[in-house]
Every structure is written in C-alpha cells, then in structure tokens.
PDB file of N, CA and C in Angstrom:
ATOM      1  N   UNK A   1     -10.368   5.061  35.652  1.00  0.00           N
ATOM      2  CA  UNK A   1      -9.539   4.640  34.545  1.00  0.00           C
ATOM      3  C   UNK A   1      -9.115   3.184  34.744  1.00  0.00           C
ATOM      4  N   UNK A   2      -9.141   2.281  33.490  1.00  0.00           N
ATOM      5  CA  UNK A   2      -8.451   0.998  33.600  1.00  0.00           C
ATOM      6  C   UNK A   2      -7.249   0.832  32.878  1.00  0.00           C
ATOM      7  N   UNK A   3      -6.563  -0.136  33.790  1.00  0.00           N
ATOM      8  CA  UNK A   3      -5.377  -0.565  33.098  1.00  0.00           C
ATOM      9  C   UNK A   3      -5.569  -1.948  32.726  1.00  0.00           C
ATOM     10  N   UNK A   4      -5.112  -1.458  30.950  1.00  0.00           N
ATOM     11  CA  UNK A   4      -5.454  -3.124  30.224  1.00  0.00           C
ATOM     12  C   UNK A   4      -3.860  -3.831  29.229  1.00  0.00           C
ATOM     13  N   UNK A   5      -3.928  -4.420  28.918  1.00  0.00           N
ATOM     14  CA  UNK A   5      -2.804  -4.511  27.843  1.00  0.00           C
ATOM     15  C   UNK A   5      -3.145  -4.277  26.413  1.00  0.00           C
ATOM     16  N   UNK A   6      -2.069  -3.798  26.019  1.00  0.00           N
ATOM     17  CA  UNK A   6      -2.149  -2.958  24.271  1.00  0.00           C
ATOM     18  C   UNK A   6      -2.850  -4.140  23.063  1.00  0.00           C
ATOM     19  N   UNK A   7      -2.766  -5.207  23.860  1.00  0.00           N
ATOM     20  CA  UNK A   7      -3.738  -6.269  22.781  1.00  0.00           C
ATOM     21  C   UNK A   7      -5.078  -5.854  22.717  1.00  0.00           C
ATOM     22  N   UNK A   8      -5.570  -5.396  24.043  1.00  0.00           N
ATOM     23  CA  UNK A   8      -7.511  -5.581  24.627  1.00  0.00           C
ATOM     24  C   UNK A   8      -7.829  -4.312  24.082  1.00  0.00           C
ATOM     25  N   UNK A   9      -6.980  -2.993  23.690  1.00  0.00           N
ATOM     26  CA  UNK A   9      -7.685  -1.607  22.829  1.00  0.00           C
ATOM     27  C   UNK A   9      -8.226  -1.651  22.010  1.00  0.00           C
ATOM     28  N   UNK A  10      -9.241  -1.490  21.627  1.00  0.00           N
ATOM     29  CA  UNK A  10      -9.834  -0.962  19.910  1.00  0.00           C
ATOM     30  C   UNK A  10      -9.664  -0.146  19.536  1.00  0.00           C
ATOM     31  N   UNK A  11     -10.180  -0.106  18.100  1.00  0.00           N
ATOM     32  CA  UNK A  11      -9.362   0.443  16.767  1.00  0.00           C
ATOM     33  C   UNK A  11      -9.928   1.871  17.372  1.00  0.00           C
ATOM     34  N   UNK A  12      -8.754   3.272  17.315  1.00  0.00           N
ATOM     35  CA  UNK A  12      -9.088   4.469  17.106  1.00  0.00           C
ATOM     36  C   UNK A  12      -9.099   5.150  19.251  1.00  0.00           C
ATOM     37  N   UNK A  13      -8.856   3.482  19.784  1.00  0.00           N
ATOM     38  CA  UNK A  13      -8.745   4.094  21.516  1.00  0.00           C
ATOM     39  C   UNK A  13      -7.126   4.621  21.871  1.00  0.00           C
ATOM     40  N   UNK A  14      -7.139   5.704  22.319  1.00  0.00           N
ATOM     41  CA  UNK A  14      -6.250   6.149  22.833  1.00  0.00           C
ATOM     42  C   UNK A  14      -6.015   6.208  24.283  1.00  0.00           C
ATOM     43  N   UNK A  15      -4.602   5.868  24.941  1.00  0.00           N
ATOM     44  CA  UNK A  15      -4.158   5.321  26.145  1.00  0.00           C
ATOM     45  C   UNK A  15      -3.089   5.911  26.581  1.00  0.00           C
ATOM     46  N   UNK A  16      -2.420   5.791  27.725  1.00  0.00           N
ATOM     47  CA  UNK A  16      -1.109   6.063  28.308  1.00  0.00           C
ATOM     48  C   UNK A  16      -0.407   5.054  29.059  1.00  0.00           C
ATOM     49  N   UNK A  17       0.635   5.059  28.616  1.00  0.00           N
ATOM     50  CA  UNK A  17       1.576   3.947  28.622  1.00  0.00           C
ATOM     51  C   UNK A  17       1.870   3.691  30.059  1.00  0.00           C
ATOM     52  N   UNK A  18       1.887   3.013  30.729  1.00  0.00           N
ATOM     53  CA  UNK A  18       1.989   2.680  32.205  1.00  0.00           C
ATOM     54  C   UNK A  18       3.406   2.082  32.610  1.00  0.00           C
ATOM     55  N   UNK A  19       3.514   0.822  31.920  1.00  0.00           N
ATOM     56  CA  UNK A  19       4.523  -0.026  32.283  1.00  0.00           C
ATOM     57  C   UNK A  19       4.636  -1.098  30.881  1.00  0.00           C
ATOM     58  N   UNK A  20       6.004  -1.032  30.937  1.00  0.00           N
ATOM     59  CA  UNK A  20       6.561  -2.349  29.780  1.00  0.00           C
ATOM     60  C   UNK A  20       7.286  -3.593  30.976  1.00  0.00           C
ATOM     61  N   UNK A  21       6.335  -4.567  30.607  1.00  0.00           N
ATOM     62  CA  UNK A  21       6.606  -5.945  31.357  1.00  0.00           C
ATOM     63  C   UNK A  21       7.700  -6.699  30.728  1.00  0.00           C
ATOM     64  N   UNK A  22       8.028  -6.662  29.942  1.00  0.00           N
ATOM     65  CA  UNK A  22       8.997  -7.871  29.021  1.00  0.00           C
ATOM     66  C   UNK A  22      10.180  -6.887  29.383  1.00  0.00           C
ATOM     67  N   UNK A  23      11.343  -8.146  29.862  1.00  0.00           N
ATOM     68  CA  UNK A  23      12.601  -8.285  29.760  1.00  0.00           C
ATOM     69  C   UNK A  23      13.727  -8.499  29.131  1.00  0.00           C
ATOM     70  N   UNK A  24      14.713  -8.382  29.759  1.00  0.00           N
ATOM     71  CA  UNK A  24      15.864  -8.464  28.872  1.00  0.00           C
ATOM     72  C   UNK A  24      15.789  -8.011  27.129  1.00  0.00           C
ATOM     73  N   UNK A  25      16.329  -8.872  26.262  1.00  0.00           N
ATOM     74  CA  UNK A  25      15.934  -8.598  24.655  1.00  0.00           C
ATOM     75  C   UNK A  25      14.852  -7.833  24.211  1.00  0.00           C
ATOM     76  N   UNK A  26      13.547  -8.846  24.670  1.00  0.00           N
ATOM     77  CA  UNK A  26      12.595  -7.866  24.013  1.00  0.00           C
ATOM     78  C   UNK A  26      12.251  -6.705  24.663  1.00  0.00           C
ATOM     79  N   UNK A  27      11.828  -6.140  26.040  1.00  0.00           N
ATOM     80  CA  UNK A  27      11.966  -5.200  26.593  1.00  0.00           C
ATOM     81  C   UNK A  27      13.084  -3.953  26.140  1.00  0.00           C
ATOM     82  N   UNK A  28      14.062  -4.592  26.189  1.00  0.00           N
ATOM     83  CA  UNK A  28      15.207  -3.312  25.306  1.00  0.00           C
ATOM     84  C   UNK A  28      14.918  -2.701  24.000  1.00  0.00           C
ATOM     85  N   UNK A  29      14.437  -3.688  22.677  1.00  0.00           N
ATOM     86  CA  UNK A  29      13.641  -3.592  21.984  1.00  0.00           C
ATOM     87  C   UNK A  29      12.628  -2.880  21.578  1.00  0.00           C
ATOM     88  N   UNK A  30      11.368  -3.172  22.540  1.00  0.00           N
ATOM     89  CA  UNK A  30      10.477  -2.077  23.085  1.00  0.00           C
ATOM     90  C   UNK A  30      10.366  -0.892  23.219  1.00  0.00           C
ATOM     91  N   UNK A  31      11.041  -0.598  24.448  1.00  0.00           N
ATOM     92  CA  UNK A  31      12.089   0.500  24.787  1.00  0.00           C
ATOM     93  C   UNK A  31      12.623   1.400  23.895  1.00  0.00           C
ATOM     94  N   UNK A  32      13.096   0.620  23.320  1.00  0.00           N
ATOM     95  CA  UNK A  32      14.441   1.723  21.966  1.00  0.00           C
ATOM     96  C   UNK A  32      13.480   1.945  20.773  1.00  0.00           C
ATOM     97  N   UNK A  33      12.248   1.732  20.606  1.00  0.00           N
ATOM     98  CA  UNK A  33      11.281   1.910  19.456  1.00  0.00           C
ATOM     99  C   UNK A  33      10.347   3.036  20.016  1.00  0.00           C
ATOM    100  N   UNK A  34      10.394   3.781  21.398  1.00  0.00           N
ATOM    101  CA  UNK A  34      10.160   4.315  22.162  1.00  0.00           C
ATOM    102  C   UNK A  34       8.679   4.738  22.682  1.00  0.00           C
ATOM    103  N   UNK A  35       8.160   3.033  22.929  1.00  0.00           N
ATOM    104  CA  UNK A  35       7.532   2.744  23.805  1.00  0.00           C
ATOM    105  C   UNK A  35       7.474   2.489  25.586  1.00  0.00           C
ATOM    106  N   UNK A  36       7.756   3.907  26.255  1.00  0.00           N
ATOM    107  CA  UNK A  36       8.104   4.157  27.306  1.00  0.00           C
ATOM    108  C   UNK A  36       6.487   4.489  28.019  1.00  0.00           C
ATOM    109  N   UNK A  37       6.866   4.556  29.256  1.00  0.00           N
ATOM    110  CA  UNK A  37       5.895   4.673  30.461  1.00  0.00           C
ATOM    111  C   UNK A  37       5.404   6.179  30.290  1.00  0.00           C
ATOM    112  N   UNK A  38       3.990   7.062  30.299  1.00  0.00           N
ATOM    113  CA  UNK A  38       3.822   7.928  30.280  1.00  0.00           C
ATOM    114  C   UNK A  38       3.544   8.747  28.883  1.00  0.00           C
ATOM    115  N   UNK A  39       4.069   8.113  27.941  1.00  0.00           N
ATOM    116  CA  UNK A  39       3.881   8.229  26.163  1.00  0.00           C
ATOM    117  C   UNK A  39       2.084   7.726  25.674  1.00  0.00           C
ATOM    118  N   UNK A  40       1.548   8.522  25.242  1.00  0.00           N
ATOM    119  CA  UNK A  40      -0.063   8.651  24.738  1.00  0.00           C
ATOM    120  C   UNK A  40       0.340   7.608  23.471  1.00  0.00           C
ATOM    121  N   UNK A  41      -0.786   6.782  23.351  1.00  0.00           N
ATOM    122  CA  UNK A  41      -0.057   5.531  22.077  1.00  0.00           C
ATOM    123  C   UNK A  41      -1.873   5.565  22.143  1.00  0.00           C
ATOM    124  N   UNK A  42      -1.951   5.642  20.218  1.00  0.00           N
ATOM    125  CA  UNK A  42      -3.520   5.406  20.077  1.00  0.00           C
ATOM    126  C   UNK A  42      -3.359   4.220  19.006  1.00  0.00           C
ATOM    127  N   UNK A  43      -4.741   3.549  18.836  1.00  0.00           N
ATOM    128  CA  UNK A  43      -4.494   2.045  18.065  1.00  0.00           C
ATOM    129  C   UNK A  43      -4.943   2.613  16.001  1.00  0.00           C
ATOM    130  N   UNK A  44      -4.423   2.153  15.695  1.00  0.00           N
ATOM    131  CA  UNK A  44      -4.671   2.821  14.284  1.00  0.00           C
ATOM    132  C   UNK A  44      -5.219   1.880  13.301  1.00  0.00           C
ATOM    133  N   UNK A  45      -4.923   0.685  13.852  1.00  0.00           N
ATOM    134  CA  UNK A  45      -6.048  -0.509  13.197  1.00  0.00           C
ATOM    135  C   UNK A  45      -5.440  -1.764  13.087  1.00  0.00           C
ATOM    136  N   UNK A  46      -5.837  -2.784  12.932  1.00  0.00           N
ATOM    137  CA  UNK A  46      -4.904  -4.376  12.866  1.00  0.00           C
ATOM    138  C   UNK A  46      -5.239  -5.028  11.343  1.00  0.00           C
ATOM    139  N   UNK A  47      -3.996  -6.144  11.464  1.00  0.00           N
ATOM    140  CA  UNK A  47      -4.534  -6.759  10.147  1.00  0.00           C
ATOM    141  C   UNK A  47      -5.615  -7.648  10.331  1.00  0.00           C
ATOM    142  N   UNK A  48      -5.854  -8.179   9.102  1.00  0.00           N
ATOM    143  CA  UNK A  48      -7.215  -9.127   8.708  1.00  0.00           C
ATOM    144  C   UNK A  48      -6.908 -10.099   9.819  1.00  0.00           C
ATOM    145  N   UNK A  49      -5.833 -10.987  10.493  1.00  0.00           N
ATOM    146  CA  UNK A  49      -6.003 -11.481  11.229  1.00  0.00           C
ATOM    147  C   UNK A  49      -5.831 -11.265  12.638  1.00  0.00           C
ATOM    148  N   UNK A  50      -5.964 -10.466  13.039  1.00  0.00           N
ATOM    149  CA  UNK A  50      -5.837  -9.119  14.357  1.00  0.00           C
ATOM    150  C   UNK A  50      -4.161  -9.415  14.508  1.00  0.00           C
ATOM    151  N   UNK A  51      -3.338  -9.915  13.612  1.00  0.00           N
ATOM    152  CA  UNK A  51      -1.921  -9.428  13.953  1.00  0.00           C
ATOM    153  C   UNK A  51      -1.170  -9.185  13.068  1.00  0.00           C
ATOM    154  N   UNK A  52      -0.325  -8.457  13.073  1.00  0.00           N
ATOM    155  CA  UNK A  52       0.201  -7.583  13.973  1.00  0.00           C
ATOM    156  C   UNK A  52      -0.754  -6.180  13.974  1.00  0.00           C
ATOM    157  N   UNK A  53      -0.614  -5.382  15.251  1.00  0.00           N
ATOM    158  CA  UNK A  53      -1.545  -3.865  15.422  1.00  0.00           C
ATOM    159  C   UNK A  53      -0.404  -2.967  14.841  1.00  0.00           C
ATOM    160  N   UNK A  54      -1.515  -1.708  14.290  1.00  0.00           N
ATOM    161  CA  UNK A  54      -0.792  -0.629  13.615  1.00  0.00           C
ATOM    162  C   UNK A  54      -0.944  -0.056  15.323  1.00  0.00           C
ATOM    163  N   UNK A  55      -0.143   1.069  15.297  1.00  0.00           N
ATOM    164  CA  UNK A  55      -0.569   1.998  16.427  1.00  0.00           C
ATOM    165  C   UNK A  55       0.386   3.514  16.599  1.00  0.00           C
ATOM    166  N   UNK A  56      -0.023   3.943  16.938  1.00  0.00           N
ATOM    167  CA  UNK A  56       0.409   5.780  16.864  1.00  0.00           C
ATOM    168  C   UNK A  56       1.443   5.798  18.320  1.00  0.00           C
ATOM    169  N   UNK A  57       2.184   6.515  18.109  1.00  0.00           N
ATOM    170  CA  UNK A  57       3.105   7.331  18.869  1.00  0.00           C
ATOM    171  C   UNK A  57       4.136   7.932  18.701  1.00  0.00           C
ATOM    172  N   UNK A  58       3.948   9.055  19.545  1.00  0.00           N
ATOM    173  CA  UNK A  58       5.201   9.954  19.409  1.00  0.00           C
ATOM    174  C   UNK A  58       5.397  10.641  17.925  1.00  0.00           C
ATOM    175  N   UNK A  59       3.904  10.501  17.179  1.00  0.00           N
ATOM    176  CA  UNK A  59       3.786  11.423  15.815  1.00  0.00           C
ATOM    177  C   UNK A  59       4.469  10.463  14.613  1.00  0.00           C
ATOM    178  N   UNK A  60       4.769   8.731  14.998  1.00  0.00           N
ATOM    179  CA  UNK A  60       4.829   7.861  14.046  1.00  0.00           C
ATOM    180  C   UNK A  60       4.119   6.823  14.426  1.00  0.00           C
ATOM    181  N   UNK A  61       4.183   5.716  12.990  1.00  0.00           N
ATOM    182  CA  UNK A  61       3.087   4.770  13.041  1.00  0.00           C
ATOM    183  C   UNK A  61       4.298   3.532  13.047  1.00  0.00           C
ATOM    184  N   UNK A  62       3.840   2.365  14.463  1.00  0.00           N
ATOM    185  CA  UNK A  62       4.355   1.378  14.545  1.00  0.00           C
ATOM    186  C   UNK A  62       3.749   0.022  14.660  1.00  0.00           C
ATOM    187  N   UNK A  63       4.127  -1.110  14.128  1.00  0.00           N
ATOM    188  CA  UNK A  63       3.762  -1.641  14.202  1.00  0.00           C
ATOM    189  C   UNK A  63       4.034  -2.904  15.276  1.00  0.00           C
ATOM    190  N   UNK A  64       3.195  -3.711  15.908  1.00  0.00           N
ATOM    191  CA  UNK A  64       3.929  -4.762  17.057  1.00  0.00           C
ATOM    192  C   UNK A  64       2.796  -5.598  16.842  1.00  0.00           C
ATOM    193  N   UNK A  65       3.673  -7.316  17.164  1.00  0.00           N
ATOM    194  CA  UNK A  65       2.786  -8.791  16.982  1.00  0.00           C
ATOM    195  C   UNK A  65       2.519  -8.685  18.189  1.00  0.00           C
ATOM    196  N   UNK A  66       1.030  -9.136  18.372  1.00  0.00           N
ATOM    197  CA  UNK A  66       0.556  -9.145  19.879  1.00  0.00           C
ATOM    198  C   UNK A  66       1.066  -9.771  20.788  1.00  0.00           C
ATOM    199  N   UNK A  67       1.777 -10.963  20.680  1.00  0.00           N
ATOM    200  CA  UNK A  67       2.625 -11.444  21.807  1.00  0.00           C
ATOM    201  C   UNK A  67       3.187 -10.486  22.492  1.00  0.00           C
ATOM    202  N   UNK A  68       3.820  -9.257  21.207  1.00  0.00           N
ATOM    203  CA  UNK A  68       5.104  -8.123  22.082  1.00  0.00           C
ATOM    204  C   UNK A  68       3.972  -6.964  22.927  1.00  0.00           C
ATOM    205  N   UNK A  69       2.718  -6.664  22.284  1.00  0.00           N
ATOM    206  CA  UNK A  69       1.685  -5.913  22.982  1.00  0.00           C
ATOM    207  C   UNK A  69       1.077  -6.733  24.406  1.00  0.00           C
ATOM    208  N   UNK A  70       1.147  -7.837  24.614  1.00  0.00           N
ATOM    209  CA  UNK A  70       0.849  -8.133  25.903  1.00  0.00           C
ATOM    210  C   UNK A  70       1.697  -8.038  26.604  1.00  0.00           C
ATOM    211  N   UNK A  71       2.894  -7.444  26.657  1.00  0.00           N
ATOM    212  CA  UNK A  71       4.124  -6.836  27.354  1.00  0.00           C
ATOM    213  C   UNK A  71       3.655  -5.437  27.788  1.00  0.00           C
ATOM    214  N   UNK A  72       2.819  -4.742  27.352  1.00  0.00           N
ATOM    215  CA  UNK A  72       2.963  -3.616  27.429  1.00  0.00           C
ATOM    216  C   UNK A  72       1.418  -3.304  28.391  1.00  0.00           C
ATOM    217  N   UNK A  73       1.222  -1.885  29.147  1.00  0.00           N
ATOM    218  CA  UNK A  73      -0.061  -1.445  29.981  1.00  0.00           C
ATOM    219  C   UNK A  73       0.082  -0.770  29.580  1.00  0.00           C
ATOM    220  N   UNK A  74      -1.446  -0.258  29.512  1.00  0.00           N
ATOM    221  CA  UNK A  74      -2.353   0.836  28.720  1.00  0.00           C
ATOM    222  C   UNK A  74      -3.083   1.338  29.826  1.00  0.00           C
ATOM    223  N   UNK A  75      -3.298   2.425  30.373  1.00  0.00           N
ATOM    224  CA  UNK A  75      -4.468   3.097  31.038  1.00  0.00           C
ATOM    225  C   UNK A  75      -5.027   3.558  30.433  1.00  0.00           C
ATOM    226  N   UNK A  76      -6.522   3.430  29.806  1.00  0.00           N
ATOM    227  CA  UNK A  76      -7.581   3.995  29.319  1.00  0.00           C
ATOM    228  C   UNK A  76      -8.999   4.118  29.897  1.00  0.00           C
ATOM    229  N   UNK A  77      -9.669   5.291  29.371  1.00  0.00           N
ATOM    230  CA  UNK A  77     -10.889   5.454  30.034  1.00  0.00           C
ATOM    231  C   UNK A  77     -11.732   4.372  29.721  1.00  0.00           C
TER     232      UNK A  77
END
C-alpha cells in the first residue's frame, strides 16, 4: 500500500485517511468537517480546472481546494 496526498487520487479511488498535516486554523477546520485519521474518503470528481475536488466521506459529499488536500495522507492500493 502507498501513502500519497488527497491531491495525487483519481477520480472514483478510494483511500484511508492516515494523517492531517496542517495546523493550527486550518487543521482545526479539517478536523471539524470530519476528516480524521482512519475515515475511508473516495474522490468523486474535480472541477474543469482540477480545483477544488468533490470527495466522499462519512456518507457525505465534500468539497476541498487542493492547497487544503495536500494537508491531508491517503493510503491507497
């Protein structure tokens, strides 16, 4: 298994949440939208200009600008 950041997934890959890197503000942020360590998050598709990503979890659809997804690890096959 590799660990990548939530930017490098393609459309329809599903992952498990490893670790949220960003601090303070945005990390809390993150966090409270409940993007936690161990949570299955699959990619549901991006806009025309690959930002911001749609993406699945926890049985809702969220959206994040990739700056805030390179905060985040993904383990996927």
């Amino acid at each position: 298994m590799a660990v990548i950041n939530l930017r490098q997934m393609k459309r329809n890959q599903t992952g498990i949440i490893t670790s949220v890197k960003a601090q303070g503000e945005m990390g809390r942020r993150i966090r409270d939208m409940g993007i936690v360590p161990g949570k299955a998050v699959t990619i549901q598709g991006r806009a025309p200009l690959y930002d911001p990503v749609a993406l699945r979890i926890m049985d809702f659809t969220l959206t994040l600008r990739n700056n805030e997804a390179d905060y985040i690890q993904v383990e996927v096959e």
